[in-house]
N, C-alpha and C. Protein backbone atom coordinates (compact mmCIF):
# COMPACT_ATOMS: atom_id res chain seq x y z
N UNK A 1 129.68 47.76 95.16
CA UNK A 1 128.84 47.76 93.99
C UNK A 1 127.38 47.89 94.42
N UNK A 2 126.98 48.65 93.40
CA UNK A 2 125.10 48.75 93.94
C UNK A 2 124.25 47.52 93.49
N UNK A 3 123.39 47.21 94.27
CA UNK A 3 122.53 46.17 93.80
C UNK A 3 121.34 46.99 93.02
N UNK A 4 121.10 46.24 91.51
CA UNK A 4 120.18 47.09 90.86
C UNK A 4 118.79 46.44 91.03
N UNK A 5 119.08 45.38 91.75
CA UNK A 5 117.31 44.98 91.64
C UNK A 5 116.92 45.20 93.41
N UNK A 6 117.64 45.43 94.37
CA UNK A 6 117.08 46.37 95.13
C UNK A 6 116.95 47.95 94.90
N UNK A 7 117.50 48.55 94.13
CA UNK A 7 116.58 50.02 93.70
C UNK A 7 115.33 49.88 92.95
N UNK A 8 115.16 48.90 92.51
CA UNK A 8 113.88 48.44 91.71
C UNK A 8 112.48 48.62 92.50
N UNK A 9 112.95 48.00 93.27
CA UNK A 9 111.56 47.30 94.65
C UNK A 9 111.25 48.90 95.36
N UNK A 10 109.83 49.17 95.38
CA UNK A 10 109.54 50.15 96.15
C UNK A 10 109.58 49.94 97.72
N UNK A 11 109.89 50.76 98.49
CA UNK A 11 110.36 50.72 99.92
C UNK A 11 108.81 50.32 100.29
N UNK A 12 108.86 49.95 101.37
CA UNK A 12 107.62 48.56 101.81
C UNK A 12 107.32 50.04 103.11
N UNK A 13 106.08 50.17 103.06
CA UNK A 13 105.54 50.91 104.15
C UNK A 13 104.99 50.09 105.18
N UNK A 14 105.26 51.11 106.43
CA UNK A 14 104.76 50.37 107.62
C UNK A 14 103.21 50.27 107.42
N UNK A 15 102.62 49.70 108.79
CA UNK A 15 101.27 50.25 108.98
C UNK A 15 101.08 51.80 109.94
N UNK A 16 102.18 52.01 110.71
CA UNK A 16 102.22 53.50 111.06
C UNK A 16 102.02 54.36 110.06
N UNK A 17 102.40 54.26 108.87
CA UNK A 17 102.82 54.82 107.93
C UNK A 17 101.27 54.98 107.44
N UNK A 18 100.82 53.84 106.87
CA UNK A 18 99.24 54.06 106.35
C UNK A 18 98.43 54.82 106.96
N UNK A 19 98.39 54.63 108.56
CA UNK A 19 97.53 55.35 109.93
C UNK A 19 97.74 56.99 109.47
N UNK A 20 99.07 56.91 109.76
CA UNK A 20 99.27 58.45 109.88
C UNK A 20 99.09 59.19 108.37
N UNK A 21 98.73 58.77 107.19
CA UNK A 21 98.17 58.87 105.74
C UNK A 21 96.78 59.07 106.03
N UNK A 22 95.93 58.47 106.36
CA UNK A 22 94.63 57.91 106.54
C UNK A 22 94.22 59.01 107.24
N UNK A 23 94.90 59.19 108.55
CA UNK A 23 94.44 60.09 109.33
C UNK A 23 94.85 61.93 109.07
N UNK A 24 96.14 62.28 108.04
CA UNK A 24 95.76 63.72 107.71
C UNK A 24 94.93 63.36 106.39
N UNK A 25 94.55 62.30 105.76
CA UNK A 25 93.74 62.78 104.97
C UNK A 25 92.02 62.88 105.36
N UNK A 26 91.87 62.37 106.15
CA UNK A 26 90.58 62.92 107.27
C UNK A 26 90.87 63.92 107.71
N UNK A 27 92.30 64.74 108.42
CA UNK A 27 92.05 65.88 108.91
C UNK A 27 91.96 66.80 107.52
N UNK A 28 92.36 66.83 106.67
CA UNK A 28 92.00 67.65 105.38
C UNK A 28 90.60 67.45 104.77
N UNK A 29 90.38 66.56 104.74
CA UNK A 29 88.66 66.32 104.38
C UNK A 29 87.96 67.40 105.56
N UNK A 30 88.12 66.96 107.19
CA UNK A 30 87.24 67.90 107.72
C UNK A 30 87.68 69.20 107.58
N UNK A 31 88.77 69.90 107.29
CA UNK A 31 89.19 71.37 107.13
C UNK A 31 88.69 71.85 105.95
N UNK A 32 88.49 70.90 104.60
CA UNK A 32 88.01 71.96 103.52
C UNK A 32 86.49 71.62 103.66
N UNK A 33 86.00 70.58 104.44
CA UNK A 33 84.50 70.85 104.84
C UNK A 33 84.03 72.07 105.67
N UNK A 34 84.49 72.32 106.69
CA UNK A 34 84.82 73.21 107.62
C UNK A 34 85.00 74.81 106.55
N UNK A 35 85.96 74.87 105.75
CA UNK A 35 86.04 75.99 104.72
C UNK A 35 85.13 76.21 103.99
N UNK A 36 84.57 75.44 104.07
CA UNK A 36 83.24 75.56 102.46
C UNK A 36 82.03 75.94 103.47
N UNK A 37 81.84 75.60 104.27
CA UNK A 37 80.50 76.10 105.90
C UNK A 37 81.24 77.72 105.82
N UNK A 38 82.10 78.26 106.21
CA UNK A 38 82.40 79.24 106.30
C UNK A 38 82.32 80.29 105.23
N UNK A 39 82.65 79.67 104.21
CA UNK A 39 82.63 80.57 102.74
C UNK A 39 81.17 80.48 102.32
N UNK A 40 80.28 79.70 102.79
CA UNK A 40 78.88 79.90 102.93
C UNK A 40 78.29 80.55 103.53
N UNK A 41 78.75 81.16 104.64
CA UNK A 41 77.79 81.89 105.47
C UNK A 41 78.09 82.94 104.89
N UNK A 42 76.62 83.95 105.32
CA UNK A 42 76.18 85.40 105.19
C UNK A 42 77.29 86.18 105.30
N UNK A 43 77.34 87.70 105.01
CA UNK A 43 78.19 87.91 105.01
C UNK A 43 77.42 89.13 106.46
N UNK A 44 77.93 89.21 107.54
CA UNK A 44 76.80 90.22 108.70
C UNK A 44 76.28 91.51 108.22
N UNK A 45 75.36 92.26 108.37
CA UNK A 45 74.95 93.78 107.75
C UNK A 45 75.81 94.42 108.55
N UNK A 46 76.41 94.58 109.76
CA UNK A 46 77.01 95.22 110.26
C UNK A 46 78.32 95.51 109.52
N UNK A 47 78.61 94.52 109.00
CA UNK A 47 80.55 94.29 108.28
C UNK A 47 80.48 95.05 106.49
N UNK A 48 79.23 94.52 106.31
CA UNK A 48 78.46 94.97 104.77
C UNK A 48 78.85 96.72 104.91
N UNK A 49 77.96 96.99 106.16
CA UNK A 49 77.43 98.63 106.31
C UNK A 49 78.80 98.98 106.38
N UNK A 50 80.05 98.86 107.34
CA UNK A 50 81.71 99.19 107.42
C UNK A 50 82.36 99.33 106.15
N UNK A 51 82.15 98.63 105.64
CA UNK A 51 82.36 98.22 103.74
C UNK A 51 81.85 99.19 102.96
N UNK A 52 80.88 99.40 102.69
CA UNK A 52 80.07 100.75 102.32
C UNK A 52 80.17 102.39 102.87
N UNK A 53 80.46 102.43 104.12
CA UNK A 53 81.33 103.68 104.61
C UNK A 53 82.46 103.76 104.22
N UNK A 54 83.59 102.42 104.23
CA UNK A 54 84.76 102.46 103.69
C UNK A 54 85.04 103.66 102.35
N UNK A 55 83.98 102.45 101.61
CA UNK A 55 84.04 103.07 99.97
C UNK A 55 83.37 104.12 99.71
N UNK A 56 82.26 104.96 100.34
CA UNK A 56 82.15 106.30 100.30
C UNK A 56 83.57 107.41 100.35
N UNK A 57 83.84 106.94 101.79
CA UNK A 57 85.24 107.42 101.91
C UNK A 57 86.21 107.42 100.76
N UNK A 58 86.37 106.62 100.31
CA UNK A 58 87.76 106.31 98.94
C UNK A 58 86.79 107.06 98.43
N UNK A 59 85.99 107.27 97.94
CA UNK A 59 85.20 107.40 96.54
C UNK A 59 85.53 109.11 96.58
N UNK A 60 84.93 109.75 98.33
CA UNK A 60 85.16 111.07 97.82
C UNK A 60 86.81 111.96 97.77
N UNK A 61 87.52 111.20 98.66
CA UNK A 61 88.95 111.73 98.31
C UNK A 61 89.68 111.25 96.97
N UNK A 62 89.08 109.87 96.45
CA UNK A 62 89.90 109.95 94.95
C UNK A 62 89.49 109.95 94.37
């Protein structure tokens, strides 16, 4: 027979358990910090100017 007031009780976490919580949610904090520095920077004139030859190109064959 099942005991219904142990399915009740939420399973008891370790403290490994909290650590290793704690710690990818710091590694996700520094990765979308890290993403947002990146999606900030300039975009180079060199990569701009490649981009702009690109689309000449498309532009005159279609």
């Amino acid at each position: 027979m099942i005991n219904i007031k142990a399915m009740k009780e939420p399973p008891k976490r370790s403290m490994a358990f909290d650590e290793a919580r704690l710690r990818q949610q710091a590694i996700g904090a520094k990765l979308r910090q890290m993403f947002d520095e990146v999606v900030n920077e300039p975009v180079p004139d060199e990569f701009l100017d490649i981009l702009r030859k690109a689309d000449d190109k498309t532009s005159e064959t279609g």
